[in-house]
PDB file of N, CA and C in Angstrom:
ATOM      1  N   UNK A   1     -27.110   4.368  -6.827  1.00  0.00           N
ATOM      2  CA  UNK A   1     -26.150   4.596  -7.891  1.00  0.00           C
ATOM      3  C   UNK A   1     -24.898   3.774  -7.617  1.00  0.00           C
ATOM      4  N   UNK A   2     -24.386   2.810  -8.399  1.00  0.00           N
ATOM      5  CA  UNK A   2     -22.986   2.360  -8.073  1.00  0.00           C
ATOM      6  C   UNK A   2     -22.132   2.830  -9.097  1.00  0.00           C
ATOM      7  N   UNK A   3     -21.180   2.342  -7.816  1.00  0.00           N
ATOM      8  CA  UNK A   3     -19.924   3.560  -8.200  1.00  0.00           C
ATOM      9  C   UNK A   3     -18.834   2.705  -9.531  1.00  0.00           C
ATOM     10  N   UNK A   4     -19.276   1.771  -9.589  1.00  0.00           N
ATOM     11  CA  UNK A   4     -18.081   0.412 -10.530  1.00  0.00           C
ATOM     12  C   UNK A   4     -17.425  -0.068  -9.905  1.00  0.00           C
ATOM     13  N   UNK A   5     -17.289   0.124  -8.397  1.00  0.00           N
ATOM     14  CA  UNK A   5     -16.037  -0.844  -7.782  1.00  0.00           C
ATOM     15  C   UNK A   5     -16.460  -1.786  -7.484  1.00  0.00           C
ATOM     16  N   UNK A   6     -15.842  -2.902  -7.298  1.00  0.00           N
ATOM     17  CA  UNK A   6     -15.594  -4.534  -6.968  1.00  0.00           C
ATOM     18  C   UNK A   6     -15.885  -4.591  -5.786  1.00  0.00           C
ATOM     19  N   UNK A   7     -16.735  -4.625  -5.002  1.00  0.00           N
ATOM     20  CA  UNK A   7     -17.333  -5.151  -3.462  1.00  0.00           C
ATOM     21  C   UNK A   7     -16.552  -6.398  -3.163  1.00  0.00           C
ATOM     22  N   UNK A   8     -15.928  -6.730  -2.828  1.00  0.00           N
ATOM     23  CA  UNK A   8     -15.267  -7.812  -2.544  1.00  0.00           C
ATOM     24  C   UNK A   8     -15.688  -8.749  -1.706  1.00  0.00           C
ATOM     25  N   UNK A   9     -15.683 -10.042  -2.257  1.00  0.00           N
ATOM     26  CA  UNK A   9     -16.231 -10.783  -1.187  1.00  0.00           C
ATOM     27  C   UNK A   9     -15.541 -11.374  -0.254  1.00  0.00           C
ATOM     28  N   UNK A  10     -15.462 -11.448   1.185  1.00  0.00           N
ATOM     29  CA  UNK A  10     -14.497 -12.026   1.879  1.00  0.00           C
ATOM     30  C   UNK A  10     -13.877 -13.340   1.765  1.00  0.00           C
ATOM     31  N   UNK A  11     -12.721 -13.620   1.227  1.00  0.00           N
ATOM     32  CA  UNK A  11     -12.341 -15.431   0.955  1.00  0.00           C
ATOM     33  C   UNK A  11     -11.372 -15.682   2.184  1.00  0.00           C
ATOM     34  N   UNK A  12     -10.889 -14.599   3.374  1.00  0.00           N
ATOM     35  CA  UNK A  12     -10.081 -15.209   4.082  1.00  0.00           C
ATOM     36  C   UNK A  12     -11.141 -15.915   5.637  1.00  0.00           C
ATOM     37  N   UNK A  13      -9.932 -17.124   6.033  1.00  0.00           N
ATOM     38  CA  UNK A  13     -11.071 -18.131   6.924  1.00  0.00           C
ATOM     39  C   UNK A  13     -11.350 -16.931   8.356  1.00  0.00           C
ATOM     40  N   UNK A  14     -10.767 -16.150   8.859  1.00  0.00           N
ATOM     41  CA  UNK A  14     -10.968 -15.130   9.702  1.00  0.00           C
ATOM     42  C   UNK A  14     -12.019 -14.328   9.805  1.00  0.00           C
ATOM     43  N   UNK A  15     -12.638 -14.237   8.375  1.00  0.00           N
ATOM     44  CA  UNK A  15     -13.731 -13.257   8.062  1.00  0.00           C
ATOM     45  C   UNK A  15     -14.699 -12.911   9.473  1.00  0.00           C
ATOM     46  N   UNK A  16     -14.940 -11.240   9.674  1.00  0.00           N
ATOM     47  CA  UNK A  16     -15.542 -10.609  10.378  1.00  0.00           C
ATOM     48  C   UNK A  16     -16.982  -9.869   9.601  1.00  0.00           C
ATOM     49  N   UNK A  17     -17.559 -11.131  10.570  1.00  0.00           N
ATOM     50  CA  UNK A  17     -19.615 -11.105   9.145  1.00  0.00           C
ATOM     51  C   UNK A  17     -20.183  -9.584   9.594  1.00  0.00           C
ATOM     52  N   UNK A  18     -20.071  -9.307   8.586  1.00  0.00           N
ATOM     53  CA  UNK A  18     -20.700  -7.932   8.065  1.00  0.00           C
ATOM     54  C   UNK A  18     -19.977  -6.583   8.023  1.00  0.00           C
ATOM     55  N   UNK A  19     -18.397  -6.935   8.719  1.00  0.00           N
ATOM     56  CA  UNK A  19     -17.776  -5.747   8.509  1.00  0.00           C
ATOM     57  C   UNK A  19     -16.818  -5.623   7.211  1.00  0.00           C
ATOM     58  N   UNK A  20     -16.317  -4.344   6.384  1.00  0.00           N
ATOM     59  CA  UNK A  20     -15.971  -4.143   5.645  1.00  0.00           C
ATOM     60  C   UNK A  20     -15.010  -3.023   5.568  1.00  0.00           C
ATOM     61  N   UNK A  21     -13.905  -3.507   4.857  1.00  0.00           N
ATOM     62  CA  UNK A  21     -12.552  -2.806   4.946  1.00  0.00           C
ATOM     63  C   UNK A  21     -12.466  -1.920   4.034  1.00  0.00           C
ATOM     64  N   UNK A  22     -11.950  -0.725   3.908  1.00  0.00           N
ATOM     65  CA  UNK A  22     -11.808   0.011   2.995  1.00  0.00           C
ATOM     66  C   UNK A  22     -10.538   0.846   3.189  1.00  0.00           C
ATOM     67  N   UNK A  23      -9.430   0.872   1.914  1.00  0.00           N
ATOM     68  CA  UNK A  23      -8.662   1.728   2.251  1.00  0.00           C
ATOM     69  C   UNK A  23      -7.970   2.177   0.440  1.00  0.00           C
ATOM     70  N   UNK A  24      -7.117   3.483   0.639  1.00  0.00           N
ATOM     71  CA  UNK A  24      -6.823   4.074  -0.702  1.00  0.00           C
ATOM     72  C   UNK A  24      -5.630   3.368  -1.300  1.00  0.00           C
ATOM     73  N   UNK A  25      -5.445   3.942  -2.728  1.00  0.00           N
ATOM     74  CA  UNK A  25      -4.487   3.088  -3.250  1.00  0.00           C
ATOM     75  C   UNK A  25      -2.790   3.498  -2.749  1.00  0.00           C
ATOM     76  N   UNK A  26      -3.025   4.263  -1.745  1.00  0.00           N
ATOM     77  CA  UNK A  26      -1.508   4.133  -1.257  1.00  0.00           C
ATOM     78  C   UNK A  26      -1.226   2.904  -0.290  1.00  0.00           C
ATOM     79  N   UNK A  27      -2.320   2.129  -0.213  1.00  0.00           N
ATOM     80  CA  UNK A  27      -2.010   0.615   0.635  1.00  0.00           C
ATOM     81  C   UNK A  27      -1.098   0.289  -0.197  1.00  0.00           C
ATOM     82  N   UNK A  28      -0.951   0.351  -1.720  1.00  0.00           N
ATOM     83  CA  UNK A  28       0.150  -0.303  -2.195  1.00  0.00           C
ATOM     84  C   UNK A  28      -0.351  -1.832  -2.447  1.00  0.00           C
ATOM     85  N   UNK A  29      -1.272  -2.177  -2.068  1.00  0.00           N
ATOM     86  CA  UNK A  29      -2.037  -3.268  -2.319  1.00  0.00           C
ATOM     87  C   UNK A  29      -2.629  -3.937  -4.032  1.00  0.00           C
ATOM     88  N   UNK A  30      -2.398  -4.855  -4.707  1.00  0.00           N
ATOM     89  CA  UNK A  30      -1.975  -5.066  -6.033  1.00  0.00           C
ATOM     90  C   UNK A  30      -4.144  -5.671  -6.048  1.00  0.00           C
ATOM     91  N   UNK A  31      -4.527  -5.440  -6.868  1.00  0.00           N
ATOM     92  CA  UNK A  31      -5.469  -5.773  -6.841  1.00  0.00           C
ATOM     93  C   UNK A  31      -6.285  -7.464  -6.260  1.00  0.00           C
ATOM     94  N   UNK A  32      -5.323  -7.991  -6.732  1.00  0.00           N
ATOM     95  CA  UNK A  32      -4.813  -9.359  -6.503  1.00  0.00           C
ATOM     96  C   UNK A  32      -5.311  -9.498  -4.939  1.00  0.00           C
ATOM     97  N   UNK A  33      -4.515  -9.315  -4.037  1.00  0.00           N
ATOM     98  CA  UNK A  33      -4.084  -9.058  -2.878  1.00  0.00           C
ATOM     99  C   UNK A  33      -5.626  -8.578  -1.842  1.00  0.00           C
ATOM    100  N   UNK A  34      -6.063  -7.486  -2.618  1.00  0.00           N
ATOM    101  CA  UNK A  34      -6.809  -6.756  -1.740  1.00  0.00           C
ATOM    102  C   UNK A  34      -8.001  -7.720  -1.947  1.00  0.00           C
ATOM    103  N   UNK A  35      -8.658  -8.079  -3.250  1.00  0.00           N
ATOM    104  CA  UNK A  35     -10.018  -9.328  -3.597  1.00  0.00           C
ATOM    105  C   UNK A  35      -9.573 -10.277  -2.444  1.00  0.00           C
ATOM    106  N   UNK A  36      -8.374 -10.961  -2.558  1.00  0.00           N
ATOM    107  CA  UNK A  36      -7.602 -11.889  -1.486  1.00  0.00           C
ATOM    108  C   UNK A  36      -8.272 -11.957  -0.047  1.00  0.00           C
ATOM    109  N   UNK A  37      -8.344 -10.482   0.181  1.00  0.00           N
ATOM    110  CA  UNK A  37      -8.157 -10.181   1.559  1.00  0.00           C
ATOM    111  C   UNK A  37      -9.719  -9.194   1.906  1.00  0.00           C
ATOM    112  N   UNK A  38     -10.332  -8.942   0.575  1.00  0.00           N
ATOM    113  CA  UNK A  38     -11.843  -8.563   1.013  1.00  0.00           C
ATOM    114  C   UNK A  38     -11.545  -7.138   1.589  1.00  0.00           C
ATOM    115  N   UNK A  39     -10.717  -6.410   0.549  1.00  0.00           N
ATOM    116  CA  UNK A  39     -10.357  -4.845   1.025  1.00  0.00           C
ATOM    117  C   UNK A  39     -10.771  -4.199   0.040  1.00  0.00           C
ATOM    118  N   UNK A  40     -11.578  -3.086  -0.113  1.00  0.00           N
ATOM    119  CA  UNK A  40     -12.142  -2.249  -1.174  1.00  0.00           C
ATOM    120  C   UNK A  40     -10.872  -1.442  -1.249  1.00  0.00           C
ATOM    121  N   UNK A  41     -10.816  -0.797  -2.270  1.00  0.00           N
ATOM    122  CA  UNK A  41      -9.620   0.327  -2.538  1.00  0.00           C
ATOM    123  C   UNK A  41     -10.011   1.233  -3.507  1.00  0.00           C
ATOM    124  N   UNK A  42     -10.191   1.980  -2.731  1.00  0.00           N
ATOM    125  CA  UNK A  42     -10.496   3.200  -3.538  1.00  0.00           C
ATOM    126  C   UNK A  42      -9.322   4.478  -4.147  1.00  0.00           C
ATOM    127  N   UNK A  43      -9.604   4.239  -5.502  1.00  0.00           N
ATOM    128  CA  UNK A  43      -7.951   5.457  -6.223  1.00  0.00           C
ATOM    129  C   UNK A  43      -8.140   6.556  -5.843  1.00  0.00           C
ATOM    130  N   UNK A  44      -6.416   6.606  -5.242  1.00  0.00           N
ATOM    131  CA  UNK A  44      -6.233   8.699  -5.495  1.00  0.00           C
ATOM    132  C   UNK A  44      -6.516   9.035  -6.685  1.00  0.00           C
ATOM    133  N   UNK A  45      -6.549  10.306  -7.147  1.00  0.00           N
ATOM    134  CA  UNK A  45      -6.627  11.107  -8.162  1.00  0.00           C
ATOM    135  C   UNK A  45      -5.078  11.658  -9.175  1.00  0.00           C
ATOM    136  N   UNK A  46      -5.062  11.338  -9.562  1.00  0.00           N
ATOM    137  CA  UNK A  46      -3.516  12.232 -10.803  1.00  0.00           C
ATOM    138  C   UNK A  46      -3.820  13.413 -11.277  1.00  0.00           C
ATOM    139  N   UNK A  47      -3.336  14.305 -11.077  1.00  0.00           N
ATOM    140  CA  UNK A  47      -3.462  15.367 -11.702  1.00  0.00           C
ATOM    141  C   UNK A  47      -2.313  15.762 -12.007  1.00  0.00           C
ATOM    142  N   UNK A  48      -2.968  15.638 -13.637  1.00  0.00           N
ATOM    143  CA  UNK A  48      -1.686  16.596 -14.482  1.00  0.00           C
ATOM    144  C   UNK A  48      -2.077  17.719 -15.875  1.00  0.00           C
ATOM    145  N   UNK A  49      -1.042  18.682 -15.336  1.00  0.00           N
ATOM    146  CA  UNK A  49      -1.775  20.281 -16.093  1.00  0.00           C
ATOM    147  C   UNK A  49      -2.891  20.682 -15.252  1.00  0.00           C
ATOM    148  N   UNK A  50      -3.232  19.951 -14.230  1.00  0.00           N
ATOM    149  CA  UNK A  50      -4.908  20.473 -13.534  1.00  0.00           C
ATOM    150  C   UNK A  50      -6.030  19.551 -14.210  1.00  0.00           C
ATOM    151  N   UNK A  51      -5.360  18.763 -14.674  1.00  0.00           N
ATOM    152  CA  UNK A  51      -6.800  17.947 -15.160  1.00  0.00           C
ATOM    153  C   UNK A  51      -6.460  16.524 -13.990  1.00  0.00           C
ATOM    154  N   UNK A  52      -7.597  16.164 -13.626  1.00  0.00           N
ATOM    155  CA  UNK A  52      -7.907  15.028 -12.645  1.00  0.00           C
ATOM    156  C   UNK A  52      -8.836  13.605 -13.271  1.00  0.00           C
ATOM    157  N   UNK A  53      -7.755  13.166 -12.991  1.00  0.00           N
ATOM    158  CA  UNK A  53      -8.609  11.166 -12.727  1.00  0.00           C
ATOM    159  C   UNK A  53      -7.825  10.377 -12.120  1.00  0.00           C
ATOM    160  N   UNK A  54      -8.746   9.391 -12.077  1.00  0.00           N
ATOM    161  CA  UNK A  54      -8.453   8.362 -10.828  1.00  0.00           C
ATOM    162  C   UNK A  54      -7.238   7.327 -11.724  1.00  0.00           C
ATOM    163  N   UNK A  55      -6.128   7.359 -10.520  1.00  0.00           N
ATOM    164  CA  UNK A  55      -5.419   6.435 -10.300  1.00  0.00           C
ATOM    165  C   UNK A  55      -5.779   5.217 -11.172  1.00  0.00           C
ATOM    166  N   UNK A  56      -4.775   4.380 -11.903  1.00  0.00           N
ATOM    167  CA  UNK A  56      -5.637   3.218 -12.434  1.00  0.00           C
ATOM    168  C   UNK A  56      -4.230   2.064 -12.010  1.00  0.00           C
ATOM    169  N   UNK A  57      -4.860   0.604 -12.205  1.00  0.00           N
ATOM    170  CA  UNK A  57      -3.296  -0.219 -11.661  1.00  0.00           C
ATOM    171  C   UNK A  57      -3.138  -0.673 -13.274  1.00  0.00           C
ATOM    172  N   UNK A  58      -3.397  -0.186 -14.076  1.00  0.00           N
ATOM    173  CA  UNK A  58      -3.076  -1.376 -15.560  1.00  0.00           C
ATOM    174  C   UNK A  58      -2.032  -0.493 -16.035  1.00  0.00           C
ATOM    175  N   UNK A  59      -1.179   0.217 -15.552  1.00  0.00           N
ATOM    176  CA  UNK A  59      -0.798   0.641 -16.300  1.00  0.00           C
ATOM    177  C   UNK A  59      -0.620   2.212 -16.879  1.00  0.00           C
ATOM    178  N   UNK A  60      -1.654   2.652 -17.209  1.00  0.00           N
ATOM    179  CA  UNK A  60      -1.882   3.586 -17.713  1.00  0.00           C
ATOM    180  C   UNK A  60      -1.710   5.118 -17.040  1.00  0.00           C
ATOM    181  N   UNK A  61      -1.658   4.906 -15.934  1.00  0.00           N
ATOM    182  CA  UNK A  61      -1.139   6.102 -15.120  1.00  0.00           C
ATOM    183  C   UNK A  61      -0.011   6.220 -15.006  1.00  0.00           C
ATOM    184  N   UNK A  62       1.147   5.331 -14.513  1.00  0.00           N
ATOM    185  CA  UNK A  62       2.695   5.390 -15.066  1.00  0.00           C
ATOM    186  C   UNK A  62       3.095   5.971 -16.075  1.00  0.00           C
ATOM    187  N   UNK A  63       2.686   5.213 -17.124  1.00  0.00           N
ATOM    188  CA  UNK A  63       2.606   5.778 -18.922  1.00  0.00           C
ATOM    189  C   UNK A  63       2.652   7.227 -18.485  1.00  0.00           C
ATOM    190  N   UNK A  64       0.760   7.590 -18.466  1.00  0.00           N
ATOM    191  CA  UNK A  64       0.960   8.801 -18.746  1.00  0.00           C
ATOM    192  C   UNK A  64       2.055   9.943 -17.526  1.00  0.00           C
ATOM    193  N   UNK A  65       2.067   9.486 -16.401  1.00  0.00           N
ATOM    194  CA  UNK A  65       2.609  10.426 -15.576  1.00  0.00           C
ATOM    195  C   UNK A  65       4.238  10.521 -16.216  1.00  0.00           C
ATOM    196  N   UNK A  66       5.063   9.332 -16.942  1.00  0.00           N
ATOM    197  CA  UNK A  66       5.883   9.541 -17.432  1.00  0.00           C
ATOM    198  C   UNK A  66       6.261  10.451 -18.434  1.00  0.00           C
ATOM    199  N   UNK A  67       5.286  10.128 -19.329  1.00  0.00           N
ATOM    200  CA  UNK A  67       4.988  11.065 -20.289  1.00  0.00           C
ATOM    201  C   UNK A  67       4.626  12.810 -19.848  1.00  0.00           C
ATOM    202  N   UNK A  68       4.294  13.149 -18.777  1.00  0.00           N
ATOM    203  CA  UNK A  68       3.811  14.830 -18.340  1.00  0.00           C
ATOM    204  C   UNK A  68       5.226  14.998 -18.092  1.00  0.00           C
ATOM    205  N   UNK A  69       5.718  14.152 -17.026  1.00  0.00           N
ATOM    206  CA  UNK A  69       6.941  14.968 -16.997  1.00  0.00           C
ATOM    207  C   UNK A  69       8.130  14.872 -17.269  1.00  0.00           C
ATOM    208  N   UNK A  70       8.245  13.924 -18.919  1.00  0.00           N
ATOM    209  CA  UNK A  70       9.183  14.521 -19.674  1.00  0.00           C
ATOM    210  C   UNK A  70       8.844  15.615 -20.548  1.00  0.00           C
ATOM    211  N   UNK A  71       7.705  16.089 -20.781  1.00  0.00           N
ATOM    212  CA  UNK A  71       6.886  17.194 -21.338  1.00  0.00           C
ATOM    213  C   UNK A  71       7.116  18.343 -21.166  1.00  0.00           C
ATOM    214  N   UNK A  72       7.575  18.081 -19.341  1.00  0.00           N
ATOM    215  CA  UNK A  72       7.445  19.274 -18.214  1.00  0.00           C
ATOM    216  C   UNK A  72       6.016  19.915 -17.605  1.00  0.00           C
ATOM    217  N   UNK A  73       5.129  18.887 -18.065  1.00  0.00           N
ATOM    218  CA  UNK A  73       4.065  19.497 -17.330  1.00  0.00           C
ATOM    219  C   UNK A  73       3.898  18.999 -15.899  1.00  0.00           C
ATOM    220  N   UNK A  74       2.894  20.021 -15.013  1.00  0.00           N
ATOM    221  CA  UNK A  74       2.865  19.667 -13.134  1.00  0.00           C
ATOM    222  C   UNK A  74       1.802  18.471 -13.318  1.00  0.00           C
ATOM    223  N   UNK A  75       2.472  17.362 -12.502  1.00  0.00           N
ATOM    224  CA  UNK A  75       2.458  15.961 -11.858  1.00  0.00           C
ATOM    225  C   UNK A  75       2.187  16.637 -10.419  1.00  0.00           C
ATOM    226  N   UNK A  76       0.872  16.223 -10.079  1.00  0.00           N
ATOM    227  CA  UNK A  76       0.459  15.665  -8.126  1.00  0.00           C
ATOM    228  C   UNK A  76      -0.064  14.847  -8.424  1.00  0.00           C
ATOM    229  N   UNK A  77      -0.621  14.434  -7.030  1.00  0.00           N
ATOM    230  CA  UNK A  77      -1.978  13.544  -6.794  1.00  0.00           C
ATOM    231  C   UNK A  77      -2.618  14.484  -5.669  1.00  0.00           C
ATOM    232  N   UNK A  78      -3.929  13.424  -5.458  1.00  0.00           N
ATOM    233  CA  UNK A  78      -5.137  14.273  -4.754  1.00  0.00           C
ATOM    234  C   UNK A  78      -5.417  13.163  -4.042  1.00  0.00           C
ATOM    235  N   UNK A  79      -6.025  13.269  -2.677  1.00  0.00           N
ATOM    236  CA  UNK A  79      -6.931  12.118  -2.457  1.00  0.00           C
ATOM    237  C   UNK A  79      -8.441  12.136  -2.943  1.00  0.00           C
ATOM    238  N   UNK A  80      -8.483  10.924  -2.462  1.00  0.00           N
ATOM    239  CA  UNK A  80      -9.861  10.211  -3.330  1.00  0.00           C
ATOM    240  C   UNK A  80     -11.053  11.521  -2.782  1.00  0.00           C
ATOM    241  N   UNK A  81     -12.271  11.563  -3.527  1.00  0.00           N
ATOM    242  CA  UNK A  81     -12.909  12.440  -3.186  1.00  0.00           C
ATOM    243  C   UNK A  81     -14.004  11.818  -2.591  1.00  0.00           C
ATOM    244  N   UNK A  82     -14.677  12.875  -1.317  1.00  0.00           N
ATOM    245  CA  UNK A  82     -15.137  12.375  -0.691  1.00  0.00           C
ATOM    246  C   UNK A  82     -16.732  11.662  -1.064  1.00  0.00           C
ATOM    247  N   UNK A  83     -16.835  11.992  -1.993  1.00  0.00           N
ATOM    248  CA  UNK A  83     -18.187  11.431  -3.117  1.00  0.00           C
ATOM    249  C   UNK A  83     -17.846   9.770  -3.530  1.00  0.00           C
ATOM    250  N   UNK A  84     -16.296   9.556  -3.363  1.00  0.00           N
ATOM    251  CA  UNK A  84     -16.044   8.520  -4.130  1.00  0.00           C
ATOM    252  C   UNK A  84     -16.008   7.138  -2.798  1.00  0.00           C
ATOM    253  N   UNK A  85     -15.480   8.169  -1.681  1.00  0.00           N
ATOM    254  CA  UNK A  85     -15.600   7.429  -0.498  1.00  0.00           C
ATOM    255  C   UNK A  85     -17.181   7.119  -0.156  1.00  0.00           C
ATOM    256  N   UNK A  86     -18.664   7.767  -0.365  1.00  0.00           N
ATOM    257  CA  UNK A  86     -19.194   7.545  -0.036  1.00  0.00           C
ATOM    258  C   UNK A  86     -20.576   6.876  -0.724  1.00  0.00           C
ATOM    259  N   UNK A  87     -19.856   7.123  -1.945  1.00  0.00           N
ATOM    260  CA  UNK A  87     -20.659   6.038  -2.478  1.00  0.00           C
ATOM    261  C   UNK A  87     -20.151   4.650  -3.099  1.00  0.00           C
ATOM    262  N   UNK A  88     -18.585   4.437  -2.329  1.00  0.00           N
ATOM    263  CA  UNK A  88     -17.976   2.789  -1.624  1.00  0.00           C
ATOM    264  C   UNK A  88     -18.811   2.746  -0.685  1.00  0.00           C
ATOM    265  N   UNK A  89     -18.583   3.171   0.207  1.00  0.00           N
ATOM    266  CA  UNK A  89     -19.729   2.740   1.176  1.00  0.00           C
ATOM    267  C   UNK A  89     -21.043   2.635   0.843  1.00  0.00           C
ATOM    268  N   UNK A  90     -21.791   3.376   0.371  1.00  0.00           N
ATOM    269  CA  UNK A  90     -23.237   2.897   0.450  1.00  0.00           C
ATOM    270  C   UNK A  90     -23.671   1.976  -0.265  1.00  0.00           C
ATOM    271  N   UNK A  91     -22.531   1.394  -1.569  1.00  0.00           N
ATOM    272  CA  UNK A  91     -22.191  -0.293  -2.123  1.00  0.00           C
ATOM    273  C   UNK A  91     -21.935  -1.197  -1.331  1.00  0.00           C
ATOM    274  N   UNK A  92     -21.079  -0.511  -0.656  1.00  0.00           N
ATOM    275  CA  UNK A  92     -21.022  -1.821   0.368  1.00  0.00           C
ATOM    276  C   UNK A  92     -22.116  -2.134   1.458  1.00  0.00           C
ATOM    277  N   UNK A  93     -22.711  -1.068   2.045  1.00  0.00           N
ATOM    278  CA  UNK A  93     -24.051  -0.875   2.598  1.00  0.00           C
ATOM    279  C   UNK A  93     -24.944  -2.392   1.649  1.00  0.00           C
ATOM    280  N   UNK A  94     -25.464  -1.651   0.696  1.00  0.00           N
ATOM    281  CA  UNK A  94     -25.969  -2.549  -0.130  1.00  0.00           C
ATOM    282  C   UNK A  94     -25.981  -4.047  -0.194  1.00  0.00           C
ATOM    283  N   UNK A  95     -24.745  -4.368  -0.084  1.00  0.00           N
ATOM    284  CA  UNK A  95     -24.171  -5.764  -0.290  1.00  0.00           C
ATOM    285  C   UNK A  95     -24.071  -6.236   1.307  1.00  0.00           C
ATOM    286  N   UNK A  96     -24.601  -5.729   1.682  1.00  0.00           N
ATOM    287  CA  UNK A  96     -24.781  -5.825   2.895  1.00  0.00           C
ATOM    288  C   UNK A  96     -23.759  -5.928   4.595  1.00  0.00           C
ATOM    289  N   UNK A  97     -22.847  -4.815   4.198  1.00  0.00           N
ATOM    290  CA  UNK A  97     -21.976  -4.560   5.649  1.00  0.00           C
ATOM    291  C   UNK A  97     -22.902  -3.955   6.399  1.00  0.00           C
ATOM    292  N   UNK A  98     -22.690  -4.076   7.588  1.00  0.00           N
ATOM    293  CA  UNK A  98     -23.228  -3.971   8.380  1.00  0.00           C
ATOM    294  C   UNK A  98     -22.100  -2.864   9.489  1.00  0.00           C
ATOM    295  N   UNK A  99     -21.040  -2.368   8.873  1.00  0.00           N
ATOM    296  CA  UNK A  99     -20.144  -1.459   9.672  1.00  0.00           C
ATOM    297  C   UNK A  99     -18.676  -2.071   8.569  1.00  0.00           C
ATOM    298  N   UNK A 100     -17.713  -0.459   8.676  1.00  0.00           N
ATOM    299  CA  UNK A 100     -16.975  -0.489   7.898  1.00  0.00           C
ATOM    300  C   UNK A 100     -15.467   0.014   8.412  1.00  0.00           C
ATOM    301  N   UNK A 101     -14.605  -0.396   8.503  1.00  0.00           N
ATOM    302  CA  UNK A 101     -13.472   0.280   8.718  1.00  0.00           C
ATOM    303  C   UNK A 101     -12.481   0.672   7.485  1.00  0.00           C
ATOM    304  N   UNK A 102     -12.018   2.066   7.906  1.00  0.00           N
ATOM    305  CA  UNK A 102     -11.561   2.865   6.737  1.00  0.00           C
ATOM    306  C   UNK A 102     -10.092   2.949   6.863  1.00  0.00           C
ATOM    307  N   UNK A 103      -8.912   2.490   6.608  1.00  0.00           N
ATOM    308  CA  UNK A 103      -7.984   2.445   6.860  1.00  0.00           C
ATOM    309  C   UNK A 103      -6.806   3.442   6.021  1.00  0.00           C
ATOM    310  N   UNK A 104      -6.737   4.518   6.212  1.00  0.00           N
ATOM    311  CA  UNK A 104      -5.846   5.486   5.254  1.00  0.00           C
ATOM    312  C   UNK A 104      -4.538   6.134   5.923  1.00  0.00           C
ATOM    313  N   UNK A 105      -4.330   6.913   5.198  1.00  0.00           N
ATOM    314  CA  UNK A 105      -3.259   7.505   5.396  1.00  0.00           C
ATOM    315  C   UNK A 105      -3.099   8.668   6.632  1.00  0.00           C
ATOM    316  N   UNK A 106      -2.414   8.664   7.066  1.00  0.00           N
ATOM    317  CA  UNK A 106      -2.805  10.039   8.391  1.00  0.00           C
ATOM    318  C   UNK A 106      -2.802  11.216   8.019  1.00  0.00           C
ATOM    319  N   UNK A 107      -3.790  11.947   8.305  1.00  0.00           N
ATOM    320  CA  UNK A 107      -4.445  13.324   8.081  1.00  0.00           C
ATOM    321  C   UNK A 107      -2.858  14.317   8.069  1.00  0.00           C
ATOM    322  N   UNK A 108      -1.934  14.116   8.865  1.00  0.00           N
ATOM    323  CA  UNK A 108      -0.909  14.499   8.968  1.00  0.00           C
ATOM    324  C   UNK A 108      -0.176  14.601   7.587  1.00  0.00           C
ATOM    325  N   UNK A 109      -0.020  13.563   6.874  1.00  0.00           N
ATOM    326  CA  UNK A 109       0.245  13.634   5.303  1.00  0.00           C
ATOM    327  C   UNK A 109      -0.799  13.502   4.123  1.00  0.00           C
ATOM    328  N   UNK A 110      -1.820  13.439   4.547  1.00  0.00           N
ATOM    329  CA  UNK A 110      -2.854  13.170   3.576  1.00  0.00           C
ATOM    330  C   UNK A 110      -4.339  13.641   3.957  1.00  0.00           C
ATOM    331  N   UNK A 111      -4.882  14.269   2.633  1.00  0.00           N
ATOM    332  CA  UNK A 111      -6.249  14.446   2.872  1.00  0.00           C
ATOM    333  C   UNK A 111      -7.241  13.628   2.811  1.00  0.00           C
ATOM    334  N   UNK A 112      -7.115  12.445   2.800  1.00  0.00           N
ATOM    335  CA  UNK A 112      -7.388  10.896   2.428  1.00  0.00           C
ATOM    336  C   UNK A 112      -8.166  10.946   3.511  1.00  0.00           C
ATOM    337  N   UNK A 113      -7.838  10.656   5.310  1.00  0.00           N
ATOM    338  CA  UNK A 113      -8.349  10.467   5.846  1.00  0.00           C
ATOM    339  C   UNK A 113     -10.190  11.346   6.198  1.00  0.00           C
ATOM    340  N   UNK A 114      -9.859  12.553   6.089  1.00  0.00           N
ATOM    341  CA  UNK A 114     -10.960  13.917   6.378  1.00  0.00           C
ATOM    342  C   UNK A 114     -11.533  13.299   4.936  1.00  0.00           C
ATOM    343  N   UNK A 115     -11.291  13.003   4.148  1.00  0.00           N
ATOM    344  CA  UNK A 115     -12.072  12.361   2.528  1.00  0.00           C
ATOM    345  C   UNK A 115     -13.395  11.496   3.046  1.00  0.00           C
ATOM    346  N   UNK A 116     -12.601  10.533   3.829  1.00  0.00           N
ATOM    347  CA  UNK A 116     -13.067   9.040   4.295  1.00  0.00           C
ATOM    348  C   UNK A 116     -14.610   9.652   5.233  1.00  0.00           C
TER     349      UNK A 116
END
């Protein structure tokens, strides 16, 4: 089953054959950047009123998170779920990594990592 994300192919001259990077969208990393650099990124979640979806970069999550809370409705986020982490990986499996490093946020502030 794939998940829709962009497997990235490695374009930097450093490249490490068969391993594969993965980390969430609090890298802060512009999509741009991460293809660049052959980093999967997988979105937190928005939740607002209790309804959940994934993080998006076009745009559309700003919008709406602006919009909840001039509304006054409850604005969080979530980390990525662990379904979403693991079937990045088994795409990337596919495409053939051969071992993956997961680079997130510390368990200390985030459930991101225990996700991973």
């Amino acid at each position: 089953m794939s998940t829709g994300f962009l497997v990235p192919s490695v374009s930097y001259p450093c490249e490490m054959a068969g391993v594969a990077v993965v980390t969430d969208s609090t890298s802060s990393l512009s999509r741009e950047q991460a293809t660049h650099a052959g980093v999967l990124t997988i979105p937190l979640q928005v939740v607002i009123d209790g309804v959940s979806s994934a993080e998006s970069e076009d745009g559309r999550t700003a919008a709406a998170v602006a919009q909840a809370l001039r509304q006054g409705k409850s604005v969080t986020t979530s980390r990525p779920t662990p379904e979403a982490f693991a079937a990045a990986f088994d795409d990337l499996a596919t495409a053939g990594a051969e071992g993956i490093v997961s680079v997130c946020l510390s368990r200390k502030m985030s459930g991101t990592c225990g996700a991973a």
